[in-house]
N, C-alpha and C. Protein backbone atom coordinates (compact mmCIF):
# COMPACT_ATOMS: atom_id res chain seq x y z
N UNK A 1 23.71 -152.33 63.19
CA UNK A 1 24.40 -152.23 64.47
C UNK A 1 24.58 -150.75 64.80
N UNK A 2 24.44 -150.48 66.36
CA UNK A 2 24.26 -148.52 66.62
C UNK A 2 25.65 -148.69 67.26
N UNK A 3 26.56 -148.16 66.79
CA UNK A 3 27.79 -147.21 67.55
C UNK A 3 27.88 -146.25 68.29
N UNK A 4 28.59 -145.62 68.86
CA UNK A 4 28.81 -144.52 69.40
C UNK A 4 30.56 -144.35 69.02
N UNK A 5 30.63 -143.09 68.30
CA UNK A 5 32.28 -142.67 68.25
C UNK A 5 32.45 -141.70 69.14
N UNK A 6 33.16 -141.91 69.73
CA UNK A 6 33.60 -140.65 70.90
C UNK A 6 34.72 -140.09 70.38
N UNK A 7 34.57 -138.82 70.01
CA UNK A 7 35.46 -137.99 69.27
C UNK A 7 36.24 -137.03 70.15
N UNK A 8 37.26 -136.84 70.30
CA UNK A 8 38.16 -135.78 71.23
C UNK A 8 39.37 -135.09 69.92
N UNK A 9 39.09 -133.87 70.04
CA UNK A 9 40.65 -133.46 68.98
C UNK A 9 41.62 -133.26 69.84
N UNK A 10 42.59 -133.65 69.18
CA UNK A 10 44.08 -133.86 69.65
C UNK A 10 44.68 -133.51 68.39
N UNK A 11 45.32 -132.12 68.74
CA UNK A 11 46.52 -131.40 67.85
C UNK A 11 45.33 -131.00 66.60
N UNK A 12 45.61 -131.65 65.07
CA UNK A 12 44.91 -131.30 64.01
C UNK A 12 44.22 -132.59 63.73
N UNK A 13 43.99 -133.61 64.81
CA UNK A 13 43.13 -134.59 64.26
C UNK A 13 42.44 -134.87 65.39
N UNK A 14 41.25 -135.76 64.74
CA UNK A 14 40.39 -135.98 65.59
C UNK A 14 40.66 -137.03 66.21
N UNK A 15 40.48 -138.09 67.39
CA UNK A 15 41.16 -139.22 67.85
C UNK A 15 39.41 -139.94 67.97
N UNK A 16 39.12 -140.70 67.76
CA UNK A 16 38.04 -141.79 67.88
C UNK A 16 38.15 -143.00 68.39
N UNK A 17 37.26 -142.93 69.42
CA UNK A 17 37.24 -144.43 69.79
C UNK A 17 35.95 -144.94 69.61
N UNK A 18 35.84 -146.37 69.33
CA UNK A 18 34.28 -147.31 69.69
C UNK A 18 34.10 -148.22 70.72
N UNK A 19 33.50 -147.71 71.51
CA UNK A 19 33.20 -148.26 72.60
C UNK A 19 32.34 -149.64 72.66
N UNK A 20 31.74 -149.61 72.04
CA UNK A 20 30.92 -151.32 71.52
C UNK A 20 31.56 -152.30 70.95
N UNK A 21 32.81 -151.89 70.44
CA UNK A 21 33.89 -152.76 69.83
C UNK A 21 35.13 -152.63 70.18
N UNK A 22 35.25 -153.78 70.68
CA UNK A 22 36.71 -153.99 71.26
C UNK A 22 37.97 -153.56 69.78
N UNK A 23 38.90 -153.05 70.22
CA UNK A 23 39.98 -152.19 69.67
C UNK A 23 39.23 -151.55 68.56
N UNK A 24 38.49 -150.39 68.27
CA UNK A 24 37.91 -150.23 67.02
C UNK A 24 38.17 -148.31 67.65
N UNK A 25 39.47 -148.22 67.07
CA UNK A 25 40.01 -146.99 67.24
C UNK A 25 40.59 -146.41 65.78
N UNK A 26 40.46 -144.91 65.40
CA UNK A 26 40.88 -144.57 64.26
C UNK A 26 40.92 -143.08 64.52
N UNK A 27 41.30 -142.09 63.58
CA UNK A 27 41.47 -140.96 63.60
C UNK A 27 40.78 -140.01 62.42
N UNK A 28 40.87 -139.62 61.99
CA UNK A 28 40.31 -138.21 61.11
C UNK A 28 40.60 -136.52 61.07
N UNK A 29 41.13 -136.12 60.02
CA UNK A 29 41.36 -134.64 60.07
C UNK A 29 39.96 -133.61 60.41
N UNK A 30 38.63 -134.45 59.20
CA UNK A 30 37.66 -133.95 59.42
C UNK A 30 36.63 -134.77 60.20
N UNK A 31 35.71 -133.61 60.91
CA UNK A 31 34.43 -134.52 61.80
C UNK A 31 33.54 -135.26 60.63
N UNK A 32 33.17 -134.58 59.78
CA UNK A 32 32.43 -135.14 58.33
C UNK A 32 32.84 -136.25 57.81
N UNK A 33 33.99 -137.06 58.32
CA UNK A 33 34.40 -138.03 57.30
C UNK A 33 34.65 -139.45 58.58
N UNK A 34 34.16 -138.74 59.61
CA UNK A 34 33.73 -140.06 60.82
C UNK A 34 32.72 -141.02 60.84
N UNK A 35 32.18 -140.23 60.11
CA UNK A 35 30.55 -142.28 60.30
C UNK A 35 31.60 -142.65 59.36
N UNK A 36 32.16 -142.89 58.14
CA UNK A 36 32.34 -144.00 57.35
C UNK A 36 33.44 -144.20 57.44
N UNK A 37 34.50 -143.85 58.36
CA UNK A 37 35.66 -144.21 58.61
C UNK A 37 34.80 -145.24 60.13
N UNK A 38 34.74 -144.43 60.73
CA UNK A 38 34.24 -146.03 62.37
C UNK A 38 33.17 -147.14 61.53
N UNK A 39 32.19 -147.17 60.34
CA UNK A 39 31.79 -148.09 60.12
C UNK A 39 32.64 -148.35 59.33
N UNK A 40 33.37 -148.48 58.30
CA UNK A 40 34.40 -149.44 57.70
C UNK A 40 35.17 -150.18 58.92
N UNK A 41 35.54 -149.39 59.94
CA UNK A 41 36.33 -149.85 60.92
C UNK A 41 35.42 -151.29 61.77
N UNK A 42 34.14 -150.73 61.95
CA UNK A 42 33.63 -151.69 62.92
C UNK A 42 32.97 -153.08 61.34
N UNK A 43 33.32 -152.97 60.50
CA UNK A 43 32.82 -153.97 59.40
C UNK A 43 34.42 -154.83 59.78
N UNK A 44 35.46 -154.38 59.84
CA UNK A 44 36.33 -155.34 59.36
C UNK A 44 36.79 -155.96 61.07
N UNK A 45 36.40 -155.75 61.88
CA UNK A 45 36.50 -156.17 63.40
C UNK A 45 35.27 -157.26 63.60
N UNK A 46 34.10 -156.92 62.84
CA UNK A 46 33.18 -157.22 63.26
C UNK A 46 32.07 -158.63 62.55
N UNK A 47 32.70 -157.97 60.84
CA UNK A 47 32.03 -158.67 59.90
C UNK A 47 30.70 -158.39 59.56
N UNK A 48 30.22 -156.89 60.56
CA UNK A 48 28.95 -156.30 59.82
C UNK A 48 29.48 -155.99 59.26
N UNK A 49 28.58 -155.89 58.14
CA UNK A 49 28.50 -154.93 56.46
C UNK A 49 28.62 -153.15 57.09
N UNK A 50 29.41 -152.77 56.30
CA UNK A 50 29.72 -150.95 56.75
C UNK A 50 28.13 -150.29 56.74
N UNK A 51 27.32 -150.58 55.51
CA UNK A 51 26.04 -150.62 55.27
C UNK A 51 25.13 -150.19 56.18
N UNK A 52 25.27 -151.24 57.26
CA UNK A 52 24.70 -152.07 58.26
C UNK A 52 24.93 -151.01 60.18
N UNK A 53 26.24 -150.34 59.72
CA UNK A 53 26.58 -149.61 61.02
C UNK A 53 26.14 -148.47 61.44
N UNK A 54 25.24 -147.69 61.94
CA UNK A 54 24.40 -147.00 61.87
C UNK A 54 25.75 -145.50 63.68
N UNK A 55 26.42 -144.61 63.22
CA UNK A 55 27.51 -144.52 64.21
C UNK A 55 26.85 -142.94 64.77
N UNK A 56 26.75 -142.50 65.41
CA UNK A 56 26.23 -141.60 66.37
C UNK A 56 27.63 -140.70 66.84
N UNK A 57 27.79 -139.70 66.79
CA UNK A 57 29.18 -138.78 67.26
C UNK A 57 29.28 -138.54 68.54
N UNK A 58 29.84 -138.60 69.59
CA UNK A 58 29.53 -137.77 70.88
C UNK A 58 30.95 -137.05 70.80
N UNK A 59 30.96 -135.84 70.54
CA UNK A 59 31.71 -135.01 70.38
C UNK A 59 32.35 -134.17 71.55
N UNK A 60 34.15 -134.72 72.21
CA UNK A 60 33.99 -133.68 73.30
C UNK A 60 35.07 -132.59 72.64
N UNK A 61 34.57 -131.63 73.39
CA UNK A 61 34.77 -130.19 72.84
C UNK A 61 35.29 -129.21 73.89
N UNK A 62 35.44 -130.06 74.98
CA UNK A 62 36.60 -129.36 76.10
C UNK A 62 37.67 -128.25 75.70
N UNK A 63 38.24 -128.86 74.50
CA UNK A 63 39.72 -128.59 74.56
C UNK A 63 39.62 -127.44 73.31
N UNK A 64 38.55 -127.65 72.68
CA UNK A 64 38.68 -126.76 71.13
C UNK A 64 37.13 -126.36 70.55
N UNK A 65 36.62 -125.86 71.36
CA UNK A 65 34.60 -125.19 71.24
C UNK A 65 34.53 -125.11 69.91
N UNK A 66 35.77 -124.04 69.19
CA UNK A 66 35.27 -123.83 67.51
C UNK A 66 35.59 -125.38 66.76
N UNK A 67 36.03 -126.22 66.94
CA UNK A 67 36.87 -127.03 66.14
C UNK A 67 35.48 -128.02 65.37
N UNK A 68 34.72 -127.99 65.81
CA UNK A 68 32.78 -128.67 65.39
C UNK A 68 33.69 -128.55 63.78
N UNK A 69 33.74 -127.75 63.31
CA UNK A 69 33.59 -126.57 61.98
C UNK A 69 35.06 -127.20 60.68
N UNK A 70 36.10 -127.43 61.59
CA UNK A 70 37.25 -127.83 61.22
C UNK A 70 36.79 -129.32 60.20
């Protein structure tokens, strides 16, 4: 299954949403630790295997250009 996490930072975390899955929202300090936090997320909403979730970043960067790095 292809995701899309739409990532926005807010304060010191990252805020994520999944748009292909109804309520499949979570957060993260680091960008690096987002595919397997939204696929665990979209496995237990969904009943795909985490395995199985293949999640794509769209990163907005409005608010914080250096923060990629954080």
């Amino acid at each position: 299954m292809k995701v899309t996490a739409k990532v926005t930072k807010s304060g010191d975390w990252w805020a994520v949403e999944v748009p292909e899955v109804d309520g499949a929202f979570t957060q993260a300090r680091r960008l690096d630790r987002i595919p397997d936090m939204v696929a665990d997320a979209v496995h237990l909403l969904t009943d795909v295997p985490a395995g199985d979730v293949e999640v794509t970043l769209d990163v907005n960067q409005t608010h914080s250009p250096g923060a990629q790095f954080e």
